[in-house]
PDB file of N, CA and C in Angstrom:
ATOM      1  N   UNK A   1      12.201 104.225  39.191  1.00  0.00           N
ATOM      2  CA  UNK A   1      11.140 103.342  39.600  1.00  0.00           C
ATOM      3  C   UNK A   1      11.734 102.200  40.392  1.00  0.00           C
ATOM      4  N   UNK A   2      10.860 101.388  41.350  1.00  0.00           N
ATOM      5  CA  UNK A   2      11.298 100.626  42.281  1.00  0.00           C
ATOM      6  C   UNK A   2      11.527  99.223  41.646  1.00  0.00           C
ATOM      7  N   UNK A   3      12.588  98.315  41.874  1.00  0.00           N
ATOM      8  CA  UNK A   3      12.776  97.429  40.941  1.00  0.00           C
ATOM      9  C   UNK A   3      11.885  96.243  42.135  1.00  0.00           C
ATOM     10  N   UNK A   4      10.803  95.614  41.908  1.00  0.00           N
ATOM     11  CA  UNK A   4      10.013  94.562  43.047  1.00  0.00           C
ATOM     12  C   UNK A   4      10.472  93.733  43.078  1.00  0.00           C
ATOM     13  N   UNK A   5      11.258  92.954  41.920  1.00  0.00           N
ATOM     14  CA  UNK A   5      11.467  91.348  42.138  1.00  0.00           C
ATOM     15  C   UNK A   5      13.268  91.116  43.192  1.00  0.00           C
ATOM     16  N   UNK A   6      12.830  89.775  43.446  1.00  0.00           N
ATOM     17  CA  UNK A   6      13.701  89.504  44.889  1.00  0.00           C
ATOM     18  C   UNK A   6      14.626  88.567  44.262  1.00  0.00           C
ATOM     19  N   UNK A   7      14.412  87.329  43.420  1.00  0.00           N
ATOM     20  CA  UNK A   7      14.971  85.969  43.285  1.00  0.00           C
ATOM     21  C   UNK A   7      15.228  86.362  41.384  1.00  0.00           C
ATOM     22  N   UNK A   8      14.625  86.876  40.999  1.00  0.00           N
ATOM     23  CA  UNK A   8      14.831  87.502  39.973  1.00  0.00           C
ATOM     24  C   UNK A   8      14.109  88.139  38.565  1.00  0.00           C
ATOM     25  N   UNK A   9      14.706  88.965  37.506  1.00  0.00           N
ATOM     26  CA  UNK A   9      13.926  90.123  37.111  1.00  0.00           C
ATOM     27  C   UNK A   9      12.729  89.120  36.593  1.00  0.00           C
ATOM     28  N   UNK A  10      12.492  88.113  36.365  1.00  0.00           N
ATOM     29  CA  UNK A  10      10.638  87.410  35.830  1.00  0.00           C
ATOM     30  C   UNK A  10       9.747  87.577  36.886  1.00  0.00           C
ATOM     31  N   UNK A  11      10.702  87.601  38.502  1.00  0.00           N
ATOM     32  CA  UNK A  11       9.557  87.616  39.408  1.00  0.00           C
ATOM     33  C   UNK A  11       8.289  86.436  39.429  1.00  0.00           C
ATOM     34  N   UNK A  12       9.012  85.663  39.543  1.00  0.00           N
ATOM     35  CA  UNK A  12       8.457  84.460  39.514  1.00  0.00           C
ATOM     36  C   UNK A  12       7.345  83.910  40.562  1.00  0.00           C
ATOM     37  N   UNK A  13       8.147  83.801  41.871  1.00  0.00           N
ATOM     38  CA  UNK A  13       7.897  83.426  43.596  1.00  0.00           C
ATOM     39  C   UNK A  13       7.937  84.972  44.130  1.00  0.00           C
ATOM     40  N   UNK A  14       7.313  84.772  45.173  1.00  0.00           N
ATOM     41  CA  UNK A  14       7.213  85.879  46.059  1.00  0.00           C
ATOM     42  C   UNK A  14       8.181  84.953  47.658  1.00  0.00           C
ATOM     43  N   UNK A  15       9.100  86.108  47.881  1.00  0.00           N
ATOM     44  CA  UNK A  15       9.906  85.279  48.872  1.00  0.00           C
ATOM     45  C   UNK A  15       8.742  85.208  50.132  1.00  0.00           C
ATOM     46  N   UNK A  16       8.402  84.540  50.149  1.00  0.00           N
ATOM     47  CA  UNK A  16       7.221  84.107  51.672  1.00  0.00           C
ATOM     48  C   UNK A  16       7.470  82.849  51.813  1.00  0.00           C
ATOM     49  N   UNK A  17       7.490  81.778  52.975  1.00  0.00           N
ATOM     50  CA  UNK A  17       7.574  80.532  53.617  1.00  0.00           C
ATOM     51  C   UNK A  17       8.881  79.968  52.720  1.00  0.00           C
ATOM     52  N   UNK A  18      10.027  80.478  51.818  1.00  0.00           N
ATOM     53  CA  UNK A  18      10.295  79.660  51.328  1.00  0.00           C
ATOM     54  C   UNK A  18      11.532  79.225  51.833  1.00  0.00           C
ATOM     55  N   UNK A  19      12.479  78.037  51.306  1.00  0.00           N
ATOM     56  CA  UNK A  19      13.637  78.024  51.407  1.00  0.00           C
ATOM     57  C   UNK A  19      14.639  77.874  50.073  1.00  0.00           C
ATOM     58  N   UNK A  20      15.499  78.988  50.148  1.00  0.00           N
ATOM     59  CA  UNK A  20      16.113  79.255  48.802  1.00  0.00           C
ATOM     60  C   UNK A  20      17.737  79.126  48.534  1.00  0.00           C
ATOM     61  N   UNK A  21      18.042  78.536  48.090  1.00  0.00           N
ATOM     62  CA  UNK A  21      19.794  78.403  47.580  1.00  0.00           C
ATOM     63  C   UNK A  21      19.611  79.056  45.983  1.00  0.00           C
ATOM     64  N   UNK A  22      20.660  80.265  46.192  1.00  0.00           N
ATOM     65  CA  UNK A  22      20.890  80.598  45.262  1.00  0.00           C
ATOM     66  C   UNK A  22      22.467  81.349  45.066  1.00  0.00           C
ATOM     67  N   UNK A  23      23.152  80.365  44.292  1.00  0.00           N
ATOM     68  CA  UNK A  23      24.223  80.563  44.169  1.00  0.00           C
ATOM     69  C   UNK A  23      24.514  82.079  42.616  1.00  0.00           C
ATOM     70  N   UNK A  24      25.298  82.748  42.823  1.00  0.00           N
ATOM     71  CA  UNK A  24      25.406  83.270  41.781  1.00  0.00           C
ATOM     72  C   UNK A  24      27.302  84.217  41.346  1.00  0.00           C
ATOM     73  N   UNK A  25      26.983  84.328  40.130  1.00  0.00           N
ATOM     74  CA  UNK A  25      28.493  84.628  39.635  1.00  0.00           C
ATOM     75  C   UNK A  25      28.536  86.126  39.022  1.00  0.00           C
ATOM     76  N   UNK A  26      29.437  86.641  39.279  1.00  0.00           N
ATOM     77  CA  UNK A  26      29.323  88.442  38.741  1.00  0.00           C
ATOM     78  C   UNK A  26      30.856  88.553  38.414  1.00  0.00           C
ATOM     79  N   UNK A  27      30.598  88.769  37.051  1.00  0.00           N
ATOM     80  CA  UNK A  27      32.306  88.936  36.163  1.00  0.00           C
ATOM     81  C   UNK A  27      31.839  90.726  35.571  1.00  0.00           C
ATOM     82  N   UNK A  28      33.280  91.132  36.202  1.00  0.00           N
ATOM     83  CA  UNK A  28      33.264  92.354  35.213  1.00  0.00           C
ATOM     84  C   UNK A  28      34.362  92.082  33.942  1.00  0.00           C
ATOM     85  N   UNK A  29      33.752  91.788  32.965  1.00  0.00           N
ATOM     86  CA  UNK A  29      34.258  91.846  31.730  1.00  0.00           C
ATOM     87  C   UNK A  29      35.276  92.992  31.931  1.00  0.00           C
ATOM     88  N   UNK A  30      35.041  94.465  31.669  1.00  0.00           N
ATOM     89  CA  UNK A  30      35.534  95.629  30.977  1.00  0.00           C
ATOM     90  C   UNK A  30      35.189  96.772  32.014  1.00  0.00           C
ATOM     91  N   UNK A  31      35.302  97.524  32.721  1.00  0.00           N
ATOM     92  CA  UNK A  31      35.078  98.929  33.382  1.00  0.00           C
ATOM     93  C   UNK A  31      33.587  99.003  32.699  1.00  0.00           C
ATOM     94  N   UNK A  32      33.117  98.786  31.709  1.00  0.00           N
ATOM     95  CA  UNK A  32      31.799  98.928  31.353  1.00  0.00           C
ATOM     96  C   UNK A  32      30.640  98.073  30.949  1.00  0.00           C
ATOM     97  N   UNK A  33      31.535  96.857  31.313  1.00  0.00           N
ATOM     98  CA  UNK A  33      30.384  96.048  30.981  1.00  0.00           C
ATOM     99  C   UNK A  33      30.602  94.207  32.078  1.00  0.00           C
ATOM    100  N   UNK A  34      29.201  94.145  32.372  1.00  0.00           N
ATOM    101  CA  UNK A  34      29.362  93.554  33.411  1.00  0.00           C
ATOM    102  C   UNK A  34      28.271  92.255  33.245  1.00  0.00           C
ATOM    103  N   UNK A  35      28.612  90.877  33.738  1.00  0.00           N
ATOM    104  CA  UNK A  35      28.134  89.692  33.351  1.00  0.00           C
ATOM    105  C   UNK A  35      27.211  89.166  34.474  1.00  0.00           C
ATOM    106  N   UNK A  36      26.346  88.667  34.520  1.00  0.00           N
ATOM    107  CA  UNK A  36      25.931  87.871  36.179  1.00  0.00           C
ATOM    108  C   UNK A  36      24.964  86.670  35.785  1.00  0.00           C
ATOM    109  N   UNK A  37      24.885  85.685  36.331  1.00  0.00           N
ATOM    110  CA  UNK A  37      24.276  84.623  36.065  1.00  0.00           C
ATOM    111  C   UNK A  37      24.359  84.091  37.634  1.00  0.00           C
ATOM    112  N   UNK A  38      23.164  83.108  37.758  1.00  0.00           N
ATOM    113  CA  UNK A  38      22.451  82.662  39.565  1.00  0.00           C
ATOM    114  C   UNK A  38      21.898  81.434  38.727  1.00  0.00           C
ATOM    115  N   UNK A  39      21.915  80.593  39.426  1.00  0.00           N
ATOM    116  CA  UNK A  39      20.710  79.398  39.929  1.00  0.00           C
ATOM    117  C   UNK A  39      20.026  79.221  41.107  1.00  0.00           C
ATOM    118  N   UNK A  40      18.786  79.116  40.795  1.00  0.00           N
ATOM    119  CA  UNK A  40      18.044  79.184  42.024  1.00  0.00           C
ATOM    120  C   UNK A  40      16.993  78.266  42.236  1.00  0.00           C
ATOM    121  N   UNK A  41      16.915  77.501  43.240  1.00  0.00           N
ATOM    122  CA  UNK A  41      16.348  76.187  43.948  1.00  0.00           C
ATOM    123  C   UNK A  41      15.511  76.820  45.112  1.00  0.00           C
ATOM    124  N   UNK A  42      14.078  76.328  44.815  1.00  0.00           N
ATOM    125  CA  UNK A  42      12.721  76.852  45.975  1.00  0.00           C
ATOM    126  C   UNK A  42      12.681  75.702  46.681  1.00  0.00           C
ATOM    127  N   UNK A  43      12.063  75.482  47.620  1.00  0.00           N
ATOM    128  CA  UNK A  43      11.372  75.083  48.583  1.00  0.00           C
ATOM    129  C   UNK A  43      10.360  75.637  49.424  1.00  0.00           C
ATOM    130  N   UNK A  44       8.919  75.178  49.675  1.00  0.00           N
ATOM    131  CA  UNK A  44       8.311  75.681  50.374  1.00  0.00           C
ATOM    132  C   UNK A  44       8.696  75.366  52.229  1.00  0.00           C
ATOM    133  N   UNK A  45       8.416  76.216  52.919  1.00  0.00           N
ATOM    134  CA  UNK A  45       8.846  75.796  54.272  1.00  0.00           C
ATOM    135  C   UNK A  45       8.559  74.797  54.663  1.00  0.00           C
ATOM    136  N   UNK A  46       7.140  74.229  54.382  1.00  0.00           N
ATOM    137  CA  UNK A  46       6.076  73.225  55.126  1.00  0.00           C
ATOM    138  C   UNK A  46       5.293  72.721  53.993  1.00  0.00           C
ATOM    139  N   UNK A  47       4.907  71.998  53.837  1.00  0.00           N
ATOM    140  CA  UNK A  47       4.387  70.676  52.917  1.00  0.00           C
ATOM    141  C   UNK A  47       2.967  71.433  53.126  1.00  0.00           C
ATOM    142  N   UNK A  48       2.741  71.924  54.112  1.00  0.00           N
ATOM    143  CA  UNK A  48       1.044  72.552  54.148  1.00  0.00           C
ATOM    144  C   UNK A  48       0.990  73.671  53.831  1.00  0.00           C
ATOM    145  N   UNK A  49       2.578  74.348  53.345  1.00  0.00           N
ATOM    146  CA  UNK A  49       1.932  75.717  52.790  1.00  0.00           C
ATOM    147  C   UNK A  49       1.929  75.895  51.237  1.00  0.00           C
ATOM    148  N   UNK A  50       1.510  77.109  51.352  1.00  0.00           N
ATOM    149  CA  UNK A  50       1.341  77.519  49.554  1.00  0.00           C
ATOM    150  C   UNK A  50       2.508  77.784  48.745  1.00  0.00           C
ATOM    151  N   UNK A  51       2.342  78.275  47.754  1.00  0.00           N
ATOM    152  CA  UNK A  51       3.482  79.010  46.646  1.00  0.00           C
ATOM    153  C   UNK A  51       3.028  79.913  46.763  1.00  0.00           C
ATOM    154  N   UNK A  52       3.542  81.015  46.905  1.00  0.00           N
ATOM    155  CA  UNK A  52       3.082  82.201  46.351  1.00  0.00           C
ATOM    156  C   UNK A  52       3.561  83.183  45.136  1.00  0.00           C
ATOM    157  N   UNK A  53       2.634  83.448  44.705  1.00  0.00           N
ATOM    158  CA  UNK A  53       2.911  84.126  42.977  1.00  0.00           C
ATOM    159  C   UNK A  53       2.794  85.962  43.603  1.00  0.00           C
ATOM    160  N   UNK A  54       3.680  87.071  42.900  1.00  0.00           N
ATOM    161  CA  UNK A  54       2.684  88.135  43.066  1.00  0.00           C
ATOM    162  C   UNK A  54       1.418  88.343  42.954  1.00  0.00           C
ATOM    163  N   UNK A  55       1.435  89.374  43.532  1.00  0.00           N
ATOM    164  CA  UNK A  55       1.799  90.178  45.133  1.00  0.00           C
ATOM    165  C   UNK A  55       1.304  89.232  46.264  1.00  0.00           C
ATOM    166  N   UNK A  56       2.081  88.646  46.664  1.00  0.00           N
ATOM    167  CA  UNK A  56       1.624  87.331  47.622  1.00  0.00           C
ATOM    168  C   UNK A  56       0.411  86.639  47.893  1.00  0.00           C
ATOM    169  N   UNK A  57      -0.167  85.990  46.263  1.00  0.00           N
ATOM    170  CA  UNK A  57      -1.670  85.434  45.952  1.00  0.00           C
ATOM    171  C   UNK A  57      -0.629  83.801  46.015  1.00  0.00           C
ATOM    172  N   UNK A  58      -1.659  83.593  47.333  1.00  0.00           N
ATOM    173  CA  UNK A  58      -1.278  81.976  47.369  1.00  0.00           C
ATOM    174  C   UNK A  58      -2.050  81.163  46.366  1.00  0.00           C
ATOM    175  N   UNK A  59      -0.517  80.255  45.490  1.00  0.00           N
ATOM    176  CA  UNK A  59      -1.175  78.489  44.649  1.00  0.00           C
ATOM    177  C   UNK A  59      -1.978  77.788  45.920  1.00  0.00           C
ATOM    178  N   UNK A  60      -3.407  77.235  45.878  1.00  0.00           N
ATOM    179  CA  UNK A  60      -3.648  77.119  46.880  1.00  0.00           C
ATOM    180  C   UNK A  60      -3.881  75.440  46.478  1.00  0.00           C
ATOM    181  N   UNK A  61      -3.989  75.058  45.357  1.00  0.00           N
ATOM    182  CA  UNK A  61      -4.340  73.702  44.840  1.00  0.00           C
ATOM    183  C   UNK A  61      -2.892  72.624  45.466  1.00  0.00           C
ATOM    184  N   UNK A  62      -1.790  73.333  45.912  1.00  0.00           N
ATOM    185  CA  UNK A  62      -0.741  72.323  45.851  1.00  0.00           C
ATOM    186  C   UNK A  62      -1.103  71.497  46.875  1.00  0.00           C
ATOM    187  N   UNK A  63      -0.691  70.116  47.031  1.00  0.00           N
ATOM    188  CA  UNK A  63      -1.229  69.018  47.856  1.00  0.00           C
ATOM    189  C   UNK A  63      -0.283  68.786  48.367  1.00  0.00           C
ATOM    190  N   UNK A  64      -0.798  68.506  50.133  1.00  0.00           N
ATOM    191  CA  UNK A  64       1.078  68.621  50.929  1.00  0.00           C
ATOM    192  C   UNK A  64       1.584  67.606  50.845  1.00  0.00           C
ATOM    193  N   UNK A  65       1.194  66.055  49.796  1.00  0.00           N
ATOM    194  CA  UNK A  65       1.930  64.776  49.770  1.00  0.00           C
ATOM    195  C   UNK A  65       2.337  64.825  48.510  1.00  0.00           C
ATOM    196  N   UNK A  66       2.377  66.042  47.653  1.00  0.00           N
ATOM    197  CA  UNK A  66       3.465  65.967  46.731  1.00  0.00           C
ATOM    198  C   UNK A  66       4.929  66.946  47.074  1.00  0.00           C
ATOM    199  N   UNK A  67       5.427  66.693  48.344  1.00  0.00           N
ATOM    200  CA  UNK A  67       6.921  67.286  48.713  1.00  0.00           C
ATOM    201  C   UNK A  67       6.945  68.916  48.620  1.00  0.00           C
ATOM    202  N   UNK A  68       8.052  69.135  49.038  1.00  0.00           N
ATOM    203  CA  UNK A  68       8.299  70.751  49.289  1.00  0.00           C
ATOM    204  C   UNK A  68       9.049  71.574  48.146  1.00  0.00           C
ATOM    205  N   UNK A  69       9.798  70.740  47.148  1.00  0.00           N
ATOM    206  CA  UNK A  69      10.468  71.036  46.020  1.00  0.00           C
ATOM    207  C   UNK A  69       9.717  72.053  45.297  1.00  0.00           C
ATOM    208  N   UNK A  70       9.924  72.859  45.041  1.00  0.00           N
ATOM    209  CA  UNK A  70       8.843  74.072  44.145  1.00  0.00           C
ATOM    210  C   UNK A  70       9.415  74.109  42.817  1.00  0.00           C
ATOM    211  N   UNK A  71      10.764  74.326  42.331  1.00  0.00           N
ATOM    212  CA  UNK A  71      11.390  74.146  41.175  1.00  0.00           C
ATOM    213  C   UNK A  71      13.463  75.081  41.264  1.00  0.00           C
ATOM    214  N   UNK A  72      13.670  75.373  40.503  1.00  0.00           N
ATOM    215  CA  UNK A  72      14.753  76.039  39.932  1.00  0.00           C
ATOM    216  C   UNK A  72      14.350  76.931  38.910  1.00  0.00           C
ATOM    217  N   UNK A  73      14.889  78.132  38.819  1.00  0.00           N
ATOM    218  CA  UNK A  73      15.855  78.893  37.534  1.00  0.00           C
ATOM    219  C   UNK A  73      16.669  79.666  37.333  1.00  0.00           C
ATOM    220  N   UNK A  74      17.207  79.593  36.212  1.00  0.00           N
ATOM    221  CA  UNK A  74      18.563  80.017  35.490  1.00  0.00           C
ATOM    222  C   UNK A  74      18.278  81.542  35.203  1.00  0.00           C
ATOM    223  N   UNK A  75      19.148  82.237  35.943  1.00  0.00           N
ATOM    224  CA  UNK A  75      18.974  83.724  35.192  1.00  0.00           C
ATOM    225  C   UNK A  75      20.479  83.986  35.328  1.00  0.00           C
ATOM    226  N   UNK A  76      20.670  85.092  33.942  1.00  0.00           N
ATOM    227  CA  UNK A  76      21.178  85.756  33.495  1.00  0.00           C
ATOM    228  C   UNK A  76      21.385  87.220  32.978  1.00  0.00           C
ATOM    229  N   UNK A  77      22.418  87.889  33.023  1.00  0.00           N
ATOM    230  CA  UNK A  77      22.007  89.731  33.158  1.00  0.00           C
ATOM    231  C   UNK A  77      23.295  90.215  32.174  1.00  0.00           C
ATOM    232  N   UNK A  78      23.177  91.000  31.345  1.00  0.00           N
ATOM    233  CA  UNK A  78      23.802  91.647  31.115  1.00  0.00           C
ATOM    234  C   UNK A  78      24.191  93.358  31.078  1.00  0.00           C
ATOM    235  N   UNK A  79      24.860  93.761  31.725  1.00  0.00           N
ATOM    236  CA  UNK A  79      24.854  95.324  31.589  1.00  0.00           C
ATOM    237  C   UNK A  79      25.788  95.898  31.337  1.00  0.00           C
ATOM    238  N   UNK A  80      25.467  97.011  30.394  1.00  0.00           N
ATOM    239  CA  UNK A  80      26.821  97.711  29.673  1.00  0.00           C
ATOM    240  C   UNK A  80      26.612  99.093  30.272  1.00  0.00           C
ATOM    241  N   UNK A  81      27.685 100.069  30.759  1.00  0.00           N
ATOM    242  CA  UNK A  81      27.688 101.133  30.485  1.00  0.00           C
ATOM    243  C   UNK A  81      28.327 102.348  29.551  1.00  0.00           C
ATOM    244  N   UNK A  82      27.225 102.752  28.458  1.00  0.00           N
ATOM    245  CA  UNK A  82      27.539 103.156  27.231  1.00  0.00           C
ATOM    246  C   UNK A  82      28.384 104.562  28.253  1.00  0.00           C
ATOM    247  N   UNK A  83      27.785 105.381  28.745  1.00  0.00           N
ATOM    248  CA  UNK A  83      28.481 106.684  29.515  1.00  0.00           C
ATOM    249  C   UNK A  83      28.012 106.616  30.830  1.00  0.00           C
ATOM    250  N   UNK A  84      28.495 107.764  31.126  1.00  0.00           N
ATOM    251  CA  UNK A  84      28.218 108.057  33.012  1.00  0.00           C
ATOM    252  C   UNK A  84      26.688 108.201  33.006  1.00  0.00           C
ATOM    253  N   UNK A  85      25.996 107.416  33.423  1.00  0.00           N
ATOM    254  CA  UNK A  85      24.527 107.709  33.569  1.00  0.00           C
ATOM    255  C   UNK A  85      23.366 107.286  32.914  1.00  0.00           C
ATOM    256  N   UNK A  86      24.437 106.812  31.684  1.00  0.00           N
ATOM    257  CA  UNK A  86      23.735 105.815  30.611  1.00  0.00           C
ATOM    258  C   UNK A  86      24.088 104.446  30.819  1.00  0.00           C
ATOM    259  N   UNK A  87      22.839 103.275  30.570  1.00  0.00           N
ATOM    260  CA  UNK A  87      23.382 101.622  31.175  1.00  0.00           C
ATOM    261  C   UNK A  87      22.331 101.263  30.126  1.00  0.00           C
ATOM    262  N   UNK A  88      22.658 100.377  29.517  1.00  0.00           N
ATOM    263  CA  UNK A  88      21.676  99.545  28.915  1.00  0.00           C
ATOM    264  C   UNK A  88      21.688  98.166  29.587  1.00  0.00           C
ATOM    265  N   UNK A  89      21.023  97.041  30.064  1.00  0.00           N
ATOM    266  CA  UNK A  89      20.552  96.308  30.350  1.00  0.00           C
ATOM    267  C   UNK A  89      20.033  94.977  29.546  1.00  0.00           C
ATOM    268  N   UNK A  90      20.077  93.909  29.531  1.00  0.00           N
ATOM    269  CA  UNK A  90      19.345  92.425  29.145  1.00  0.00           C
ATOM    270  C   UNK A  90      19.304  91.370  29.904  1.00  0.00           C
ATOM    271  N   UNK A  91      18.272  90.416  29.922  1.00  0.00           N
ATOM    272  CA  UNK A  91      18.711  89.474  30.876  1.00  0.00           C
ATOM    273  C   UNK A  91      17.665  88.389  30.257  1.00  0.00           C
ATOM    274  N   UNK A  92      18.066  87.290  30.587  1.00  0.00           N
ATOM    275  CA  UNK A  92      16.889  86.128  30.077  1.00  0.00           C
ATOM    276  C   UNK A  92      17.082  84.874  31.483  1.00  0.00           C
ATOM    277  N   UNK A  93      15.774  84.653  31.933  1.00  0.00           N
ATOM    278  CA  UNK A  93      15.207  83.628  32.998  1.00  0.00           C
ATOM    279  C   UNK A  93      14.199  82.418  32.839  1.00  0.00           C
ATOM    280  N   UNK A  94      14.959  81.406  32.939  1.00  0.00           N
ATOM    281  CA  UNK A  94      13.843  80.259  32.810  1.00  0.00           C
ATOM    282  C   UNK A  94      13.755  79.231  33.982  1.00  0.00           C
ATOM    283  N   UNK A  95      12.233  79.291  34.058  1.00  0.00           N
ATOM    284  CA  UNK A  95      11.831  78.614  35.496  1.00  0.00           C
ATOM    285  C   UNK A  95      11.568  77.174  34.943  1.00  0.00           C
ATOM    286  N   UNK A  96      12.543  76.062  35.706  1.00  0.00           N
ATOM    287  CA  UNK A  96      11.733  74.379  35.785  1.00  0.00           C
ATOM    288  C   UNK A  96      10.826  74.100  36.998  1.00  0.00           C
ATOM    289  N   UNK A  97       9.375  74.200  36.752  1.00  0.00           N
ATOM    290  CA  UNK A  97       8.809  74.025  38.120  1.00  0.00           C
ATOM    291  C   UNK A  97       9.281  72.534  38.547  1.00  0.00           C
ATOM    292  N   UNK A  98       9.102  72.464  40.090  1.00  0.00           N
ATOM    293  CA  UNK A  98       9.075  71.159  40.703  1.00  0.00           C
ATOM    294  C   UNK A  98       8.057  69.969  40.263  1.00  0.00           C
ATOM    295  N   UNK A  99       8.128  68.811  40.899  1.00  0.00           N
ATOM    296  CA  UNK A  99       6.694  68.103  40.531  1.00  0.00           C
ATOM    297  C   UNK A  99       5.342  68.889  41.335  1.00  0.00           C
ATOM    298  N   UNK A 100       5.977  69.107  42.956  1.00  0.00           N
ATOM    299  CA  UNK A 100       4.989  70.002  43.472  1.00  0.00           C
ATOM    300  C   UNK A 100       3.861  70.807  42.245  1.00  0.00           C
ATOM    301  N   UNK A 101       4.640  71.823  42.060  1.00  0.00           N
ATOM    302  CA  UNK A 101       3.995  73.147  40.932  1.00  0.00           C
ATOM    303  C   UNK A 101       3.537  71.981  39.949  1.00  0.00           C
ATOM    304  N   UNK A 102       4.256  71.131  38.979  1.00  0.00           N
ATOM    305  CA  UNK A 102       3.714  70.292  37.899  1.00  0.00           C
ATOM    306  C   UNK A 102       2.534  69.745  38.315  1.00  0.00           C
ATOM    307  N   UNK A 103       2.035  68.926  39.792  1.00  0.00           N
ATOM    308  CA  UNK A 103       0.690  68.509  39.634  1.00  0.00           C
ATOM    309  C   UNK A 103      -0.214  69.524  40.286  1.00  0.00           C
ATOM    310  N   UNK A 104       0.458  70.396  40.454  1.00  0.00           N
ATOM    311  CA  UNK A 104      -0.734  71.703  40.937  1.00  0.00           C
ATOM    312  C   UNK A 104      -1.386  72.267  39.589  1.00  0.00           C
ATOM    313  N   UNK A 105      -0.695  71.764  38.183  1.00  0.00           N
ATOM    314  CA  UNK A 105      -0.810  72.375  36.840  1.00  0.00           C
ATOM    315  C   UNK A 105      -0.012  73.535  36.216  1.00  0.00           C
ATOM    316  N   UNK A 106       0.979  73.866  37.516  1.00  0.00           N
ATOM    317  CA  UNK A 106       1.970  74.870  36.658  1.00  0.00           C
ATOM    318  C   UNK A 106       2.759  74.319  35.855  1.00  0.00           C
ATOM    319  N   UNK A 107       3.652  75.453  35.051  1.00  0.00           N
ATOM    320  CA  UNK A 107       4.618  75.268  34.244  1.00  0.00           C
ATOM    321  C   UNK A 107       5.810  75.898  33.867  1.00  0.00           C
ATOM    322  N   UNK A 108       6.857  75.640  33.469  1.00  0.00           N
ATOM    323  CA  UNK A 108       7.761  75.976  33.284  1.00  0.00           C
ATOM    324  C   UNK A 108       7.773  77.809  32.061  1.00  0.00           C
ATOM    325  N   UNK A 109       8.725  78.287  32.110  1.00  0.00           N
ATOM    326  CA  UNK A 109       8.598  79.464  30.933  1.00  0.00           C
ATOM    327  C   UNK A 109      10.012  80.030  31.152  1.00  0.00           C
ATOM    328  N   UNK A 110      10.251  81.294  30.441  1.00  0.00           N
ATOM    329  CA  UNK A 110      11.182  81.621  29.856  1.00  0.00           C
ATOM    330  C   UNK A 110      10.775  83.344  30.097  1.00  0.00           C
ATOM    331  N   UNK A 111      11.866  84.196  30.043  1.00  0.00           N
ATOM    332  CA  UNK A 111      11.761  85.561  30.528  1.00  0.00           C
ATOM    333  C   UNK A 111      12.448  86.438  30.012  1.00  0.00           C
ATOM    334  N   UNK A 112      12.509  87.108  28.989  1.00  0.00           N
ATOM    335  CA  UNK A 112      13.776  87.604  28.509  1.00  0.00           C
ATOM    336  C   UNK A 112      12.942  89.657  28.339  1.00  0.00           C
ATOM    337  N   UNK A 113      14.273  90.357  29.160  1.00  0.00           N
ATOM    338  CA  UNK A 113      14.023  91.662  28.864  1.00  0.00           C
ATOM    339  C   UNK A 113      15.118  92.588  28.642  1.00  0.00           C
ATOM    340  N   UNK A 114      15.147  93.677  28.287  1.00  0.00           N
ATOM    341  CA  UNK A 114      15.880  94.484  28.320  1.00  0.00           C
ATOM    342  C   UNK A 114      15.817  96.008  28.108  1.00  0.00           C
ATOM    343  N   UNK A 115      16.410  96.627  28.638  1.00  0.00           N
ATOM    344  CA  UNK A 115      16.071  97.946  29.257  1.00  0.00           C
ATOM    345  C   UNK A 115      17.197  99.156  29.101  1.00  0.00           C
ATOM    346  N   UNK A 116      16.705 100.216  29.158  1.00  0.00           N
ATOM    347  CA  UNK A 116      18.057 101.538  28.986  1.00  0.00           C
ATOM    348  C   UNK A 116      17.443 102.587  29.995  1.00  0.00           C
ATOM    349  N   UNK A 117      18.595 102.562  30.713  1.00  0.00           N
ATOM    350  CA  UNK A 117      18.595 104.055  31.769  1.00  0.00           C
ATOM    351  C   UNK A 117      19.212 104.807  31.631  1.00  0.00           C
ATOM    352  N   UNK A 118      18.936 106.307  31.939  1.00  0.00           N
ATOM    353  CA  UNK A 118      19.498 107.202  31.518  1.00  0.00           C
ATOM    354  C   UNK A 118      19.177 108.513  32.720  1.00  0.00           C
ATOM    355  N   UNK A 119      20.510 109.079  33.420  1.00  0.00           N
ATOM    356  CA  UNK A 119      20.356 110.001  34.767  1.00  0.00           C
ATOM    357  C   UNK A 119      20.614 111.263  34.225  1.00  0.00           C
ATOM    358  N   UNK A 120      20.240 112.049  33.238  1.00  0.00           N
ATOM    359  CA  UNK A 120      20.734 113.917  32.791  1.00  0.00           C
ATOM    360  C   UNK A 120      20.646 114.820  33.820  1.00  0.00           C
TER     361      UNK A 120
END
């Protein structure tokens, strides 16, 4: 199945108008198991545009004299591979919206999943 999210697995933002720094770190522990952690900082392009949430449904309440700052978050991944073809997966993501998102009425949250693939 197609994995959709861009900035990361909560899928938070939809990459449209934005501007994004996102730094990130990838340690291989062991031949089988592998670490990654990002921070990531939004910006909307233009003070007059939207946020967009999936599948690109514009926040349309944001007001262009509260700045372009949209927010940050912290994600993290873990993946092991038990055998050739087998991977188990975890990861946990938490978004700080900007003030932008805060007086539009969004909010901050937390994302945690994890998953097992398997290719026979």
């Amino acid at each position: 199945f197609p994995r959709l999210n861009y900035f990361s697995d909560a899928n938070v933002a939809v990459p449209a108008n934005l501007y994004d720094i996102q730094p990130t770190v990838s340690l291989k522990v062991t031949d089988s198991l592998r670490v990654n952690g990002s921070w990531n900082m939004l910006w909307r392009h233009s003070r007059h545009d939207a946020f967009y949430l999936p599948p690109l449904k514009p926040v349309t309440t944001l007001n262009s004299a509260s700045g372009r700052y949209l927010g940050q978050q912290w994600s993290s991944t873990l993946e092991w591979r038990l055998l050739p073809g087998v991977t188990f997966a975890s990861g946990f993501v938490s978004f700080m919206p900007g003030s932008s998102l805060r007086q539009a009425g969004g909010a901050g949250g937390q994302f945690f999943f994890a998953s097992a693939q398997g290719a026979f």
